[in-house]
C-alpha atoms as a PDB file:
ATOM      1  CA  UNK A   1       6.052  13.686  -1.950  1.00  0.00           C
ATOM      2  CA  UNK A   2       3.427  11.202  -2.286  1.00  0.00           C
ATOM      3  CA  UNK A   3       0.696  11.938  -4.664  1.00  0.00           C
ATOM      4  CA  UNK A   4      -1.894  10.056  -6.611  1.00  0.00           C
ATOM      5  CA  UNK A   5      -1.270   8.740 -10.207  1.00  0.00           C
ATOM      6  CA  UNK A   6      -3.795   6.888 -12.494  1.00  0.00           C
ATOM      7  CA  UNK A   7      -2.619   3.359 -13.953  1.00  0.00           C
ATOM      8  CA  UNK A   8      -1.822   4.488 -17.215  1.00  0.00           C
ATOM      9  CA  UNK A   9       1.888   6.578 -15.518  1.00  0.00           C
ATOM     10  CA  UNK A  10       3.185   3.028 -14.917  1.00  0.00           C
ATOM     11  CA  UNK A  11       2.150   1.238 -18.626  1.00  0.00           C
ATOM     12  CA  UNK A  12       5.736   2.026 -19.661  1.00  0.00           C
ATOM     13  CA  UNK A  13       7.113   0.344 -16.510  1.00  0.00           C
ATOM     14  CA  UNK A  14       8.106  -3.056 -16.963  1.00  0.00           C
ATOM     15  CA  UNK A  15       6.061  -4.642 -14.064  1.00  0.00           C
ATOM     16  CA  UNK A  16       2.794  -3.512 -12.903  1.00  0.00           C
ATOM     17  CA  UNK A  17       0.712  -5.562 -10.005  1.00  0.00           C
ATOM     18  CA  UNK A  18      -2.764  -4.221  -8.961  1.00  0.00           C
ATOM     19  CA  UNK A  19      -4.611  -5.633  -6.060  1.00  0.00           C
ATOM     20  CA  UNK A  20      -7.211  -4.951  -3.917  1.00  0.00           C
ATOM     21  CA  UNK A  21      -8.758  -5.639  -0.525  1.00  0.00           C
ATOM     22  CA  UNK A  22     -10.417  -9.529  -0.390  1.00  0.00           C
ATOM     23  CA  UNK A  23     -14.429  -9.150   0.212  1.00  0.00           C
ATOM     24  CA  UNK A  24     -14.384  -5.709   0.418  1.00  0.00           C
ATOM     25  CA  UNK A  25     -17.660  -3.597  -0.868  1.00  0.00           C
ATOM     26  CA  UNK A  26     -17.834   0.014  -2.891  1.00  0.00           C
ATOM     27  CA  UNK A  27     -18.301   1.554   0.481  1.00  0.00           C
ATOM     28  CA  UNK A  28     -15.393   0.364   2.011  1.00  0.00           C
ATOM     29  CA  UNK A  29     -13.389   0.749  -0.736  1.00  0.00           C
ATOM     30  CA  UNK A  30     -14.570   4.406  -1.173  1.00  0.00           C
ATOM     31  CA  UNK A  31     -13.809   5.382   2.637  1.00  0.00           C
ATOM     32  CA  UNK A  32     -10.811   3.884   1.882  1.00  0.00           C
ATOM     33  CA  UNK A  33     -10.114   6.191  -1.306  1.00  0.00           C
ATOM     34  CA  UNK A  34     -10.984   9.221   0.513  1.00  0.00           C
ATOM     35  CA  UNK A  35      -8.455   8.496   3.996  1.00  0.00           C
ATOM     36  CA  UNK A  36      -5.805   8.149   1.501  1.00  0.00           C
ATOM     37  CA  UNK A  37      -6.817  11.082  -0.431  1.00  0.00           C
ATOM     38  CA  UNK A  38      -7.290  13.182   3.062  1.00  0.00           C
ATOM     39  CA  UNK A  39      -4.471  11.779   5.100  1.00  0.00           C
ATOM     40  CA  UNK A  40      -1.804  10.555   3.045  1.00  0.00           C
ATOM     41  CA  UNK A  41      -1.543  13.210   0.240  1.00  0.00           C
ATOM     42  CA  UNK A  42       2.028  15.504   0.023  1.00  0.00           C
ATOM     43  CA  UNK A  43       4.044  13.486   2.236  1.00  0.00           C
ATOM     44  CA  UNK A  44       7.620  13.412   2.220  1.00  0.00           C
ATOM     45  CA  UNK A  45       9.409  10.648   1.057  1.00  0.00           C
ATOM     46  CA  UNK A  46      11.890   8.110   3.346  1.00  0.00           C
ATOM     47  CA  UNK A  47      13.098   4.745   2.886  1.00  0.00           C
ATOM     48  CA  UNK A  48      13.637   4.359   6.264  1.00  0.00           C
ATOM     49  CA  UNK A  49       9.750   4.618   8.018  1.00  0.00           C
ATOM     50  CA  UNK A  50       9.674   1.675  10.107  1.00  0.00           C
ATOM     51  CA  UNK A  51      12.782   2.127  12.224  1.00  0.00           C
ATOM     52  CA  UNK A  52      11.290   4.457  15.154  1.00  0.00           C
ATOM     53  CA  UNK A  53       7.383   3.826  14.615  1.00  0.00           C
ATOM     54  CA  UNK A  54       6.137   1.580  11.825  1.00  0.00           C
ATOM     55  CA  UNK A  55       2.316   2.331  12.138  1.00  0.00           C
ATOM     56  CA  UNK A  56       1.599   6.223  12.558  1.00  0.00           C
ATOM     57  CA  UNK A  57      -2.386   6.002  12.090  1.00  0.00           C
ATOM     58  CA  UNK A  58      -2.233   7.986  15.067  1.00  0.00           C
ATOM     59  CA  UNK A  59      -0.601  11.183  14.199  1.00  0.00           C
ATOM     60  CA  UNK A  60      -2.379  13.867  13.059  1.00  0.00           C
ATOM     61  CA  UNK A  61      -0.267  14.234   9.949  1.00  0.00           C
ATOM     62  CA  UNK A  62       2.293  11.523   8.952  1.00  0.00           C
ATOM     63  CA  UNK A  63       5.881  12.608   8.505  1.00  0.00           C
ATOM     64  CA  UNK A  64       7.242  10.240   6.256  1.00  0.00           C
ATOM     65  CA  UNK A  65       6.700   7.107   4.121  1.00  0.00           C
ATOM     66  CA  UNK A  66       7.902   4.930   1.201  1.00  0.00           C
ATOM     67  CA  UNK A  67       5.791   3.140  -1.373  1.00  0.00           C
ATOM     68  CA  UNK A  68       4.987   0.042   0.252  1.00  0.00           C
ATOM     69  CA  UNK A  69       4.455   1.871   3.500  1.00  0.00           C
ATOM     70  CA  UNK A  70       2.044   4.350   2.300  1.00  0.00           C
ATOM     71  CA  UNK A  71       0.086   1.696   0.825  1.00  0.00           C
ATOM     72  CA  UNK A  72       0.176  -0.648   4.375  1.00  0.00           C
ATOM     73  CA  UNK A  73      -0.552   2.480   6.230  1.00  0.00           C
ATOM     74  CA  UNK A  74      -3.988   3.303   4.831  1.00  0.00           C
ATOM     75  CA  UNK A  75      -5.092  -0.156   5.192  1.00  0.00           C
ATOM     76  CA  UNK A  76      -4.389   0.002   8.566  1.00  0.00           C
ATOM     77  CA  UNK A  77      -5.567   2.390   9.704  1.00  0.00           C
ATOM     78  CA  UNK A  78      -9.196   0.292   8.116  1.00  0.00           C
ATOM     79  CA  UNK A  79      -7.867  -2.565  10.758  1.00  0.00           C
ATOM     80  CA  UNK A  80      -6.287  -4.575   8.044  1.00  0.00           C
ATOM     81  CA  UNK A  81      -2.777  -5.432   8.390  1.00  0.00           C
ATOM     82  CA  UNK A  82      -1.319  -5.623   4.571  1.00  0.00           C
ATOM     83  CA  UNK A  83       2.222  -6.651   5.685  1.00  0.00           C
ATOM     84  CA  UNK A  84       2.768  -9.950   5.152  1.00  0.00           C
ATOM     85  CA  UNK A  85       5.444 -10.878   7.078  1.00  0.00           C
ATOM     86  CA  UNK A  86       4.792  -8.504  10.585  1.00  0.00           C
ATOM     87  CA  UNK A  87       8.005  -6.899  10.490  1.00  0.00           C
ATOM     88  CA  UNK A  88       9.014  -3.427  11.116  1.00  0.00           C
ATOM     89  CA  UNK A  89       9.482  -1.976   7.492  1.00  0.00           C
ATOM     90  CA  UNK A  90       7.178  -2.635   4.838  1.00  0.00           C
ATOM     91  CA  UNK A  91       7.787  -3.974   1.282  1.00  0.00           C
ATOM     92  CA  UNK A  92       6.611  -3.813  -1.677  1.00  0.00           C
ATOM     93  CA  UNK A  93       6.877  -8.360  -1.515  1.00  0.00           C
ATOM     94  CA  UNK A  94       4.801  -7.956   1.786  1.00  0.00           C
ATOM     95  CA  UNK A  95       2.178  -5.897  -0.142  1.00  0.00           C
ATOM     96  CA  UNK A  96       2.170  -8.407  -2.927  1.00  0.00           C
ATOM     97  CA  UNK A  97       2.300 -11.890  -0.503  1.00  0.00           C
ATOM     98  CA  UNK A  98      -0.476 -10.550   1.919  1.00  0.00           C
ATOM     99  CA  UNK A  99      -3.358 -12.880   2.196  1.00  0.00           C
ATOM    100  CA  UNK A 100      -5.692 -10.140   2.732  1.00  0.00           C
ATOM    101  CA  UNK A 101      -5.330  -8.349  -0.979  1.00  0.00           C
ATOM    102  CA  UNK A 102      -6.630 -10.351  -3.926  1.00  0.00           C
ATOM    103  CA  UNK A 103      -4.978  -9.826  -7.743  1.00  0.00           C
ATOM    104  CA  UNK A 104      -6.674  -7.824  -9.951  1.00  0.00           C
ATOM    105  CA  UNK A 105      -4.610  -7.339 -12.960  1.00  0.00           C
ATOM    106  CA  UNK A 106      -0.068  -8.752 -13.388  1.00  0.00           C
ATOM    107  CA  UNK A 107       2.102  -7.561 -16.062  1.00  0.00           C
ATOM    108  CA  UNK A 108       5.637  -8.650 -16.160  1.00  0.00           C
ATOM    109  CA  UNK A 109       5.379 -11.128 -12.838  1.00  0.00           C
ATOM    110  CA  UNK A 110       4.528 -14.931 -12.298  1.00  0.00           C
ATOM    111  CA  UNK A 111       1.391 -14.585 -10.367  1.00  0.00           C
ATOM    112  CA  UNK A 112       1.538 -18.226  -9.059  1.00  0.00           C
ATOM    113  CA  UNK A 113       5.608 -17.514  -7.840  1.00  0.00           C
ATOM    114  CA  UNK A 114       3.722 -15.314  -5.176  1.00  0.00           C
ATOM    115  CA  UNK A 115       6.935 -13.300  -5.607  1.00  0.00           C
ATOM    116  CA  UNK A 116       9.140 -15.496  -2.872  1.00  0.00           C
END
């Protein structure tokens, strides 16, 4: 189920990548924080969201998602699309190569590879 973790669960990971939305205020950021926290909360895990219906900001409770998706999802339902490449499943590479999220903090990545 998905769930919200602070940074310090993934320190002993060996790759971490924040980001965060480009020219984006407290506001925004904050109405983004709570959608997550009111929409996206205890959902069931599947690799395979994207095959029937990538974008489910219409449903009243999502059914399934994966990683990447969840985070794509609750960006787009703000009217930004975090998937870099358009296509119907969602990476974690999209995620990282979208021009619309800005780096923050990289541990254990290249961050002028822009992970190709």
């Amino acid at each position: 189920l998905s769930s919200f973790q602070t940074v310090d669960k993934w320190r002993g990971y060996p790759s971490v990548l924040i980001l965060r939305l480009k020219n984006s205020d407290e506001v925004l950021q904050n109405e983004i924080a709570v959608y997550a926290k009111e929409h996206l909360a205890g959902i069931p895990y599947s690799p395979f969201v994207g095959l029937k219906r990538k974008d489910k900001s219409g449903m009243d409770r999502i059914d399934s998602t994966q990683c990447a998706h969840l985070v794509w999802q609750v960006y787009q339902a703000f009217g930004v699309n975090t998937d870099s490449n358009h296509g119907w499943l969602v990476m974690p590479r999209d995620i990282a190569n979208s021009e619309e999220l800005e780096l923050v903090q990289v541990f254990g990545f290249d961050p002028h590879d822009r992970w190709n």
